[in-house]
Every structure is written in C-alpha cells, then in structure tokens.
C-alpha atoms as a PDB file:
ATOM      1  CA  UNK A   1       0.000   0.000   0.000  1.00  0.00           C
ATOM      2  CA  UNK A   2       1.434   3.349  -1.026  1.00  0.00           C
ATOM      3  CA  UNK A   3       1.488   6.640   1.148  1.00  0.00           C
ATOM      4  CA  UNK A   4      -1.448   7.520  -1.178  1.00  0.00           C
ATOM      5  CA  UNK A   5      -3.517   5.122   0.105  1.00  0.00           C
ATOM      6  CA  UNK A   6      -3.150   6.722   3.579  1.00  0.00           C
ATOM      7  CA  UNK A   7      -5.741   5.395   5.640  1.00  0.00           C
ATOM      8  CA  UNK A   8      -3.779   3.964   8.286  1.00  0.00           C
ATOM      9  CA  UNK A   9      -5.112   3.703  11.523  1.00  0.00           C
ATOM     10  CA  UNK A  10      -3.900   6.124  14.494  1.00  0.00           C
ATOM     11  CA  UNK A  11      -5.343   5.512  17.405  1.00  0.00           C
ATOM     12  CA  UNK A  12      -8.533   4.130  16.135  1.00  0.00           C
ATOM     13  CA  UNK A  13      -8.834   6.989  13.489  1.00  0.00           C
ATOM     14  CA  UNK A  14      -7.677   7.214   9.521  1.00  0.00           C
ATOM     15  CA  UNK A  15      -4.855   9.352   8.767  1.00  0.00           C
ATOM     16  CA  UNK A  16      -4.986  10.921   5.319  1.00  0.00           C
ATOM     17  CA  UNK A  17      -2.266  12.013   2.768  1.00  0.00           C
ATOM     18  CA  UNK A  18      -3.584  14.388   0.477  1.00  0.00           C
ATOM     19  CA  UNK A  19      -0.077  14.636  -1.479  1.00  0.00           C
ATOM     20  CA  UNK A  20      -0.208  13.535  -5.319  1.00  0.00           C
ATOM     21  CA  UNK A  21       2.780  12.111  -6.273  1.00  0.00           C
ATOM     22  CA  UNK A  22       2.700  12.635 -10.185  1.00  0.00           C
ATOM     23  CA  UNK A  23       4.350  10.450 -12.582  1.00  0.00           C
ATOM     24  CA  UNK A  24       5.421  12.033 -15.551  1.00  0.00           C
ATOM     25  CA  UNK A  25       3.889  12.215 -18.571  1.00  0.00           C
ATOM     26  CA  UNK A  26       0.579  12.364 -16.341  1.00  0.00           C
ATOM     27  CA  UNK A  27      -2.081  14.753 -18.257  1.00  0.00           C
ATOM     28  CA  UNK A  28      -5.114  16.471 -16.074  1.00  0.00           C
ATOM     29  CA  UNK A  29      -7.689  18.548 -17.648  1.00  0.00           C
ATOM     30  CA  UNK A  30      -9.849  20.851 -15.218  1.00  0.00           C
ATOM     31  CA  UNK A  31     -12.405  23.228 -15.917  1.00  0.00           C
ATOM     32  CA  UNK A  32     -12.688  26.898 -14.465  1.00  0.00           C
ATOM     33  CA  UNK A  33     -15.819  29.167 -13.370  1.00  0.00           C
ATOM     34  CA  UNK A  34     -15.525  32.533 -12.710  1.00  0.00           C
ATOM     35  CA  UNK A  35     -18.370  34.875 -12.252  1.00  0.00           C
ATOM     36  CA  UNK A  36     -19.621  37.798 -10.709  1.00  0.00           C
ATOM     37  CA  UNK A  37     -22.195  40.469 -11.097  1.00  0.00           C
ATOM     38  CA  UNK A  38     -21.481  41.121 -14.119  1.00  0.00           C
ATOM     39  CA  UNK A  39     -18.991  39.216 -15.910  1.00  0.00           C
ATOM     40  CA  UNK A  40     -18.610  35.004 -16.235  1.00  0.00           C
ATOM     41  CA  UNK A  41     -16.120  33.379 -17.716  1.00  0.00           C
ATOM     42  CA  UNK A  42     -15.818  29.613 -18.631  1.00  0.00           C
ATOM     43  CA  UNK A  43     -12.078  27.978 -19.480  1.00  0.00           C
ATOM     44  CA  UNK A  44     -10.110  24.880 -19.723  1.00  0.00           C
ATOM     45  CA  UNK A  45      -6.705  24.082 -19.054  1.00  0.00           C
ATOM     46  CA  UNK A  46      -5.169  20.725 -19.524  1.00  0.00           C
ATOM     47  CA  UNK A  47      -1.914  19.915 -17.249  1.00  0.00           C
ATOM     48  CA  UNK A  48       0.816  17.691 -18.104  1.00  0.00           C
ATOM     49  CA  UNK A  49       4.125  16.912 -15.503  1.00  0.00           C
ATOM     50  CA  UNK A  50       7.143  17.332 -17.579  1.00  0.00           C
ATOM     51  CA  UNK A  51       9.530  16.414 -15.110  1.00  0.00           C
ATOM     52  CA  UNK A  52       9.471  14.637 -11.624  1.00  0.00           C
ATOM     53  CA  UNK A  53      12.754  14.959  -9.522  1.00  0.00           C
ATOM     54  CA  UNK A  54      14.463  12.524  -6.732  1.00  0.00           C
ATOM     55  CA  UNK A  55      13.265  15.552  -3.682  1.00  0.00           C
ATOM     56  CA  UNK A  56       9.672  15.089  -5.130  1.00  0.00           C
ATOM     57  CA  UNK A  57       9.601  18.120  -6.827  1.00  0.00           C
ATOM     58  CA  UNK A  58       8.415  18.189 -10.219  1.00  0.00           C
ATOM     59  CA  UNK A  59       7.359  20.564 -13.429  1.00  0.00           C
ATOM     60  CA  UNK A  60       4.058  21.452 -14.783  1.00  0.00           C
ATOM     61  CA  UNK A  61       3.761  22.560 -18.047  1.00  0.00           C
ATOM     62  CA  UNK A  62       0.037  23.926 -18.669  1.00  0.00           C
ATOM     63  CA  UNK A  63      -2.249  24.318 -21.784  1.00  0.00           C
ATOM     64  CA  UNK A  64      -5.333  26.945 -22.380  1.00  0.00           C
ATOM     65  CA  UNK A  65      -8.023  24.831 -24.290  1.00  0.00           C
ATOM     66  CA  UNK A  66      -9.861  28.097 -24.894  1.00  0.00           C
ATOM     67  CA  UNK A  67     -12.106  29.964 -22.966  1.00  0.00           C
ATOM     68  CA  UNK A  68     -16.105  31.756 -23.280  1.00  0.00           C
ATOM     69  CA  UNK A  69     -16.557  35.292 -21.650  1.00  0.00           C
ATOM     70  CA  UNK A  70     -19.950  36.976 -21.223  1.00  0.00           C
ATOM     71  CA  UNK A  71     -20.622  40.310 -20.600  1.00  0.00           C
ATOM     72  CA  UNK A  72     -24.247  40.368 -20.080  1.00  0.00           C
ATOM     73  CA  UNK A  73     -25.407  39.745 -23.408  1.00  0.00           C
ATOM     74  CA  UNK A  74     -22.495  39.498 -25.788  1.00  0.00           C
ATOM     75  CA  UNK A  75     -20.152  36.406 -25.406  1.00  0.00           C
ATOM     76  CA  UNK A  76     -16.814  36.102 -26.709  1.00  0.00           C
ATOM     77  CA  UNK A  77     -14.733  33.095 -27.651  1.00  0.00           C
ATOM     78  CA  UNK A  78     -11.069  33.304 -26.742  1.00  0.00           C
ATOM     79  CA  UNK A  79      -9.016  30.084 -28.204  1.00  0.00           C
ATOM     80  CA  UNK A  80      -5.560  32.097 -28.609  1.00  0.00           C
ATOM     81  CA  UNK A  81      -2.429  29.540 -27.365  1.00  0.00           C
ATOM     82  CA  UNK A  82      -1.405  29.988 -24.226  1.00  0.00           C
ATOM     83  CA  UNK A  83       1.369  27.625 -22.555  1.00  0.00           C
ATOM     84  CA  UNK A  84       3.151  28.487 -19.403  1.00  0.00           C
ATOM     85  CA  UNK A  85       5.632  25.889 -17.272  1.00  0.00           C
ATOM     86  CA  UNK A  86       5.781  25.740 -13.325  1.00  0.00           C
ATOM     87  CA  UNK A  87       7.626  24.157 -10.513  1.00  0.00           C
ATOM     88  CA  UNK A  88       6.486  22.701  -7.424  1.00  0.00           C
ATOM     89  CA  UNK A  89       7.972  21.327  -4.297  1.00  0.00           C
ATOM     90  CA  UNK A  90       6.588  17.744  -3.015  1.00  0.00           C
ATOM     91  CA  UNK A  91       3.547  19.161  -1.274  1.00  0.00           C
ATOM     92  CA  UNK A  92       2.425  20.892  -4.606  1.00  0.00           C
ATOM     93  CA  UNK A  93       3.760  24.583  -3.062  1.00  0.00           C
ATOM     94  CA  UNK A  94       4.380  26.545  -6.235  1.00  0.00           C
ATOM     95  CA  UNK A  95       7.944  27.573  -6.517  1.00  0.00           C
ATOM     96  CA  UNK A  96       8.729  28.987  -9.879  1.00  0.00           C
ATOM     97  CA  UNK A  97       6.471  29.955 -13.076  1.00  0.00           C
ATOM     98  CA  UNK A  98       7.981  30.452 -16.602  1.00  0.00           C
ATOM     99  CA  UNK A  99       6.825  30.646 -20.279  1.00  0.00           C
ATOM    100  CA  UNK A 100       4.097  33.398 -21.320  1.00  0.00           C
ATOM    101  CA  UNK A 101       3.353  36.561 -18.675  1.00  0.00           C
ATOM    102  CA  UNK A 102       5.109  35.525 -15.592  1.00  0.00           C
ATOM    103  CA  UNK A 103       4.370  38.370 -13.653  1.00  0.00           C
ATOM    104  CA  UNK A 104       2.366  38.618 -10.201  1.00  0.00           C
ATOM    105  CA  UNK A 105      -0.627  38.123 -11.461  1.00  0.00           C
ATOM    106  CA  UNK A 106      -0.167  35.142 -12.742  1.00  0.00           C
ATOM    107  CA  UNK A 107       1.629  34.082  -9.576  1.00  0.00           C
ATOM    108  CA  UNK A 108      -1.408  35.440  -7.407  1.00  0.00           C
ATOM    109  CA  UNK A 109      -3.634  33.462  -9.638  1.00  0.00           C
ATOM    110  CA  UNK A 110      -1.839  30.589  -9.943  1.00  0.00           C
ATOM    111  CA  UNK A 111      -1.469  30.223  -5.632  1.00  0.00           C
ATOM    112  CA  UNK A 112      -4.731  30.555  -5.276  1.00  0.00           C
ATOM    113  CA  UNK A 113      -6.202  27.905  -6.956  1.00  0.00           C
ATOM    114  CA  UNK A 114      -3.052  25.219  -5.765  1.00  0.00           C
ATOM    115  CA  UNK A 115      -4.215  23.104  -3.443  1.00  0.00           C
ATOM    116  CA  UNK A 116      -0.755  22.031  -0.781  1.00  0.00           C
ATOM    117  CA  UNK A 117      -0.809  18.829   0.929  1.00  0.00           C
ATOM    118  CA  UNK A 118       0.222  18.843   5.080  1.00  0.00           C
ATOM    119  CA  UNK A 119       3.730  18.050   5.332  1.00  0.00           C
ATOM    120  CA  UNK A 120       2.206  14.803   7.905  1.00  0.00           C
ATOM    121  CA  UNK A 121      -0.932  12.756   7.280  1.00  0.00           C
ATOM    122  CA  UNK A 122      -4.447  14.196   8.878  1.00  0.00           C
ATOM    123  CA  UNK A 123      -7.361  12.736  10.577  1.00  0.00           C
ATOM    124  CA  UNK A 124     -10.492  14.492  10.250  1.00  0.00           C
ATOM    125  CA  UNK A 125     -11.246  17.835  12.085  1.00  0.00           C
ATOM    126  CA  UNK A 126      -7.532  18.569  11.777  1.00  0.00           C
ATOM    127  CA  UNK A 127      -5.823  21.443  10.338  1.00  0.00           C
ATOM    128  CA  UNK A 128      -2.427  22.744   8.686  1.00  0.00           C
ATOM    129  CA  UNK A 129      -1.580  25.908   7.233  1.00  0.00           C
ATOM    130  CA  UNK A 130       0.684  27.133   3.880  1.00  0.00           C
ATOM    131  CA  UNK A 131       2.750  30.400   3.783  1.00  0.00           C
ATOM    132  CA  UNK A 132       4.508  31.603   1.493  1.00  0.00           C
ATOM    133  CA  UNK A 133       6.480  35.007   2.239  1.00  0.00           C
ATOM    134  CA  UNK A 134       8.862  35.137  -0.955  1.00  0.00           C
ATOM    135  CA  UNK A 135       8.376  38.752  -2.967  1.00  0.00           C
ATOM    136  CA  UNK A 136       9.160  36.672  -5.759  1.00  0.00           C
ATOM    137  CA  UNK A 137       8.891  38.123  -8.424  1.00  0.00           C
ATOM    138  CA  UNK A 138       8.691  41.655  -7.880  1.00  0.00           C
ATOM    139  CA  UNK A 139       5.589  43.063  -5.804  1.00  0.00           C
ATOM    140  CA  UNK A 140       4.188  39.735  -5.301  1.00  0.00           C
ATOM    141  CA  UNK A 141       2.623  39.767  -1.639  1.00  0.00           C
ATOM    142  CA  UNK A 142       3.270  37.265   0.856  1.00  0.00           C
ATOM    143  CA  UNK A 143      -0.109  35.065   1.189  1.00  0.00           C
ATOM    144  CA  UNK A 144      -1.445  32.694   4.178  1.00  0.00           C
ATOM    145  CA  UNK A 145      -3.602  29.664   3.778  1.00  0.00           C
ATOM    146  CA  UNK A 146      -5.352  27.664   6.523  1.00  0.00           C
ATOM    147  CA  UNK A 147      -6.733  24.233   5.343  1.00  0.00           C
ATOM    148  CA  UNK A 148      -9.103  21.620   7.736  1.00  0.00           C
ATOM    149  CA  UNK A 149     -10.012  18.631   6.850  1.00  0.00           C
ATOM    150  CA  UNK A 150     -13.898  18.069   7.781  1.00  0.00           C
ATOM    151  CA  UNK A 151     -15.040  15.044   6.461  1.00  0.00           C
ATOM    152  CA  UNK A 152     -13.940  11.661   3.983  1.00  0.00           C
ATOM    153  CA  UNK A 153     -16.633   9.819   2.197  1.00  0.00           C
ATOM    154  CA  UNK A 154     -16.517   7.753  -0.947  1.00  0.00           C
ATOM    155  CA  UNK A 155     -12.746   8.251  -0.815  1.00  0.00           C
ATOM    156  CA  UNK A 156     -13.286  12.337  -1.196  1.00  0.00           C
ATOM    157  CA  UNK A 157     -11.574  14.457   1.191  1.00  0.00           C
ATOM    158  CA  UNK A 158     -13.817  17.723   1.863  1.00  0.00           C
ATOM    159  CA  UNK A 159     -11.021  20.232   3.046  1.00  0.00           C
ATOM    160  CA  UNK A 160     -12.177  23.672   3.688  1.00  0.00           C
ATOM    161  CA  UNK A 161      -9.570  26.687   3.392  1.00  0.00           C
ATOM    162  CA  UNK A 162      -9.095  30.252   4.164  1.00  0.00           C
ATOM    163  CA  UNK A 163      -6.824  32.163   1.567  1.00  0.00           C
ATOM    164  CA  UNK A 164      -5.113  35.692   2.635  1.00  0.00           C
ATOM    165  CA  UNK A 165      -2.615  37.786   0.619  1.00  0.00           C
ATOM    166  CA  UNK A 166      -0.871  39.770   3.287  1.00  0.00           C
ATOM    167  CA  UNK A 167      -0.013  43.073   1.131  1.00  0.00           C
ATOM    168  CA  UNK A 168      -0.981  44.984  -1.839  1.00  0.00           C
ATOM    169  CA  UNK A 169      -3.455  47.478  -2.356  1.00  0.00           C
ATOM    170  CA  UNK A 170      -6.453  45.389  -2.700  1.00  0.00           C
ATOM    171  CA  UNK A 171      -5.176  41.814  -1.434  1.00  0.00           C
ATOM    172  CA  UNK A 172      -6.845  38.801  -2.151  1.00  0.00           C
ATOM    173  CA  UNK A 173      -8.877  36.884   0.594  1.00  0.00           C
ATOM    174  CA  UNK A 174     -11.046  33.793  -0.196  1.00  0.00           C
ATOM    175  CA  UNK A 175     -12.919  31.058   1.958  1.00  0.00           C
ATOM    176  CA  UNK A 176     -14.173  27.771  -0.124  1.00  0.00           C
ATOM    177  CA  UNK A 177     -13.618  24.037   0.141  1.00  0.00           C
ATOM    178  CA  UNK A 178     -10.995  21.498  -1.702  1.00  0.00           C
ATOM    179  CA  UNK A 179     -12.379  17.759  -2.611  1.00  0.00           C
ATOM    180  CA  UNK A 180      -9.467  15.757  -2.996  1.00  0.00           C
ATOM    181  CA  UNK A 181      -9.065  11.732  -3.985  1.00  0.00           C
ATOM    182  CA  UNK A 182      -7.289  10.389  -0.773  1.00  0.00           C
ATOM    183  CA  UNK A 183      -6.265   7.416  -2.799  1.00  0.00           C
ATOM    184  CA  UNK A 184      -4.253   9.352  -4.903  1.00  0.00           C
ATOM    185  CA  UNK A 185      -4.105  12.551  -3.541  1.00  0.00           C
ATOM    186  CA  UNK A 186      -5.389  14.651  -6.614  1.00  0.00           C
ATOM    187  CA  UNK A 187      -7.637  17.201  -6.396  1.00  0.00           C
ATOM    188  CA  UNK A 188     -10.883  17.111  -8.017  1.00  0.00           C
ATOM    189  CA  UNK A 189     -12.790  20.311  -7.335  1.00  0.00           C
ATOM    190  CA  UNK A 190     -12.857  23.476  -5.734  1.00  0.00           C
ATOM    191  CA  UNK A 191     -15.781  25.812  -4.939  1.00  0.00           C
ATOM    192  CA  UNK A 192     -14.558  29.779  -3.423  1.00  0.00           C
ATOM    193  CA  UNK A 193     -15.582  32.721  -2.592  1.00  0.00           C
ATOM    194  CA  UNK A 194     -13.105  35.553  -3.727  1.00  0.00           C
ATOM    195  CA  UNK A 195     -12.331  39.099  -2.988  1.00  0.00           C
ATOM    196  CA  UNK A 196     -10.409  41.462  -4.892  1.00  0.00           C
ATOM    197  CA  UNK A 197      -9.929  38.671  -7.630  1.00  0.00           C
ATOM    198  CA  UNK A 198      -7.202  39.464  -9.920  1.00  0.00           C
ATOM    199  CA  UNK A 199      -8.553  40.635 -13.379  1.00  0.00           C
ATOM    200  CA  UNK A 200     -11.467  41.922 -11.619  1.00  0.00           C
ATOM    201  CA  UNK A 201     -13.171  44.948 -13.738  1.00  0.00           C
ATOM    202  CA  UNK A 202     -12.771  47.068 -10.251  1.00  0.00           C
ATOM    203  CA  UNK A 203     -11.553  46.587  -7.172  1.00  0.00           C
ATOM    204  CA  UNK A 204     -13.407  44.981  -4.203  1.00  0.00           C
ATOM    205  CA  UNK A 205     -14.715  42.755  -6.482  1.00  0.00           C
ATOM    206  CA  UNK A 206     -16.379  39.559  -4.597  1.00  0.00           C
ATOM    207  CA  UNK A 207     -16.648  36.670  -7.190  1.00  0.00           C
ATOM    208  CA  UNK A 208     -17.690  32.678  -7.081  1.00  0.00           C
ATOM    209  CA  UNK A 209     -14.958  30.688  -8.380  1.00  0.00           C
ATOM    210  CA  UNK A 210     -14.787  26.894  -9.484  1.00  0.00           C
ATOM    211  CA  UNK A 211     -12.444  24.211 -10.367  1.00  0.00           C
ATOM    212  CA  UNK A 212     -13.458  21.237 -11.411  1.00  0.00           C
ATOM    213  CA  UNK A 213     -11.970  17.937 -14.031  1.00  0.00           C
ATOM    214  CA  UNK A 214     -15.137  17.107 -16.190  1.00  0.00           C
ATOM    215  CA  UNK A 215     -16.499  13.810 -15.862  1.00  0.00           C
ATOM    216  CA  UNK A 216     -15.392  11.242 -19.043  1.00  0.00           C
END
C-alpha cells in the first residue's frame, strides 16, 4: 500500500495524505468558473508533468483549451495559445512559473487555486496551514492559507480553506472548500468565494470561483 492510500489507523482513526505524487507524462484537464455580477467566464486548461525529480519536486507545463466570456449579453470566444511551465515542491507549493506573462498576477492566480498537501498525514477535524512570504517576483505579496479537513466519504476528502494575501493594495482573501481523492491525492474540485480577484473589472470585487476535471 502506497502513502497515497493513507488510511492507516492512528489511534482508532484514519490518517490521510492528500499529497499527489505525479508520474510524468501524467495529463489532467480541469475546468474553471468565474463569475460575478457582471462578468462570467468559462475555461479549460489541460496539465501535463514534464519532469518529476528525486526531492519530489516536479514541473508542470500547462495548456489553455480556450475559454467563453460573457458580458451580459455578448459572449466572446477566446481560443488564442497559451502555454506556461511551473515548478512545485513535493507538497504541490508553487515555486517557480515560466513561459508566457510571468508576472504577479499570474503568480497570485496561480497560488490561489493550488491546493498544498500537510507536510504529515491528517485525521479528520484537523488542520495545517501554507505560507509563502517570498516577494518573488517583484511586488508579489506574501499570502497565508489555513486548510481543515472536515469530512472523507466515498474516498473524497472535503477540506475547507481560508486564503489571505498579506499586502498589496487590494489583497486577495477567499474562503471555499478542496475535494481531494485520498487514494491518490489529486484534487478534483474546488468551490470559493473571492475578494479582490485578480482581473477583476474594479476593485473589491467579490466573485464565485470553481475548479473542477469534467467527468469522461
């Protein structure tokens, strides 16, 4: 039984995981929602790992599969290329992003819809918490995130999360829940609520965000 597995029993109670361990040449495809008052947009990306290291850590490189905006009324189709390559540490903590715009938006973005494993198996009602305090690259802000694990059922971990960038003029802050397959560690969906969402039309912006990989 792999790690992955991770329901070994601690003192009468199952310990989980929660860390993929991606082989490469692995290929994900997940679907994004965003929407608010008066904007929605509807995207897919499809992730392949490039390159796993000895440490765990391994590369990402990630695909746009086009995207549908609607304002109001009119809708627009947006199927231009778009290929970027990150790096992540074991635990799926974003360390690097190259290819395309690298800038901080694209970091902000990209941390807040990573999901990070604990660096020690959980049991249910238990929590762990993610910082990252690098400014890199230039004027990225230092974020906080503060998962707990409330409930496993049909091998689905329900982990709920509080997101907070700690700087910048309007930070990001977000609240939403992570289901995650504790048999192999890979997320599956993610339902938020998010404020000051980068790419927002004005600031203070609250909107509903969603991750999901479709059903085949």
């Amino acid at each position: 039984m792999t790690s992955l597995l991770l329901a070994v029993a601690v003192h009468g109670q199952l310990s989980y995981s929660l860390k993929w361990e991606p082989k490469k040449g692995e290929t994900h495809v997940y679907e994004i929602f965003i929407k608010d008052k008066e904007t929605s947009v509807e995207a897919a990306v499809e992730h392949k790992v490039t390159e796993v290291k000895s440490d765990g850590t391994y590369t990402v490189q990630s695909r746009s599969l086009g995207a549908l905006i609607r304002f109001g009324a009119e809708e627009i189709r947006d199927d231009r290329p778009s290929e970027t390559t990150a790096e992540f540490d074991a635990f799926g903590q974003l360390q690097e992003i190259s290819g395309g715009t690298a800038g901080p938006a694209k970091y902000r973005n990209a941390l807040l819809m990573r999901f990070v494993a604990p660096h020690v198996p959980v049991k249910v009602n238990d929590a762990w918490t993610y910082a990252r305090n690098t400014a890199k690259p230039t004027g990225l802000s230092a974020i906080g995130v503060t998962y707990s694990l409330k409930a496993v059922k049909d091998s689905i971990a329900e982990v709920t999360f509080v997101f907070t960038e700690k700087g910048g003029e309007f930070p990001q802050t977000a609240t939403g829940t992570w289901w995650v397959d504790v048999r192999n560690g890979l997320p599956q969906r993610l339902e938020a609520k998010v404020k000051n969402f980068v790419g927002s039309e004005s600031p203070e912006t609250t909107v509903t965000l969603a991750l999901r990989r479709p059903i085949r």
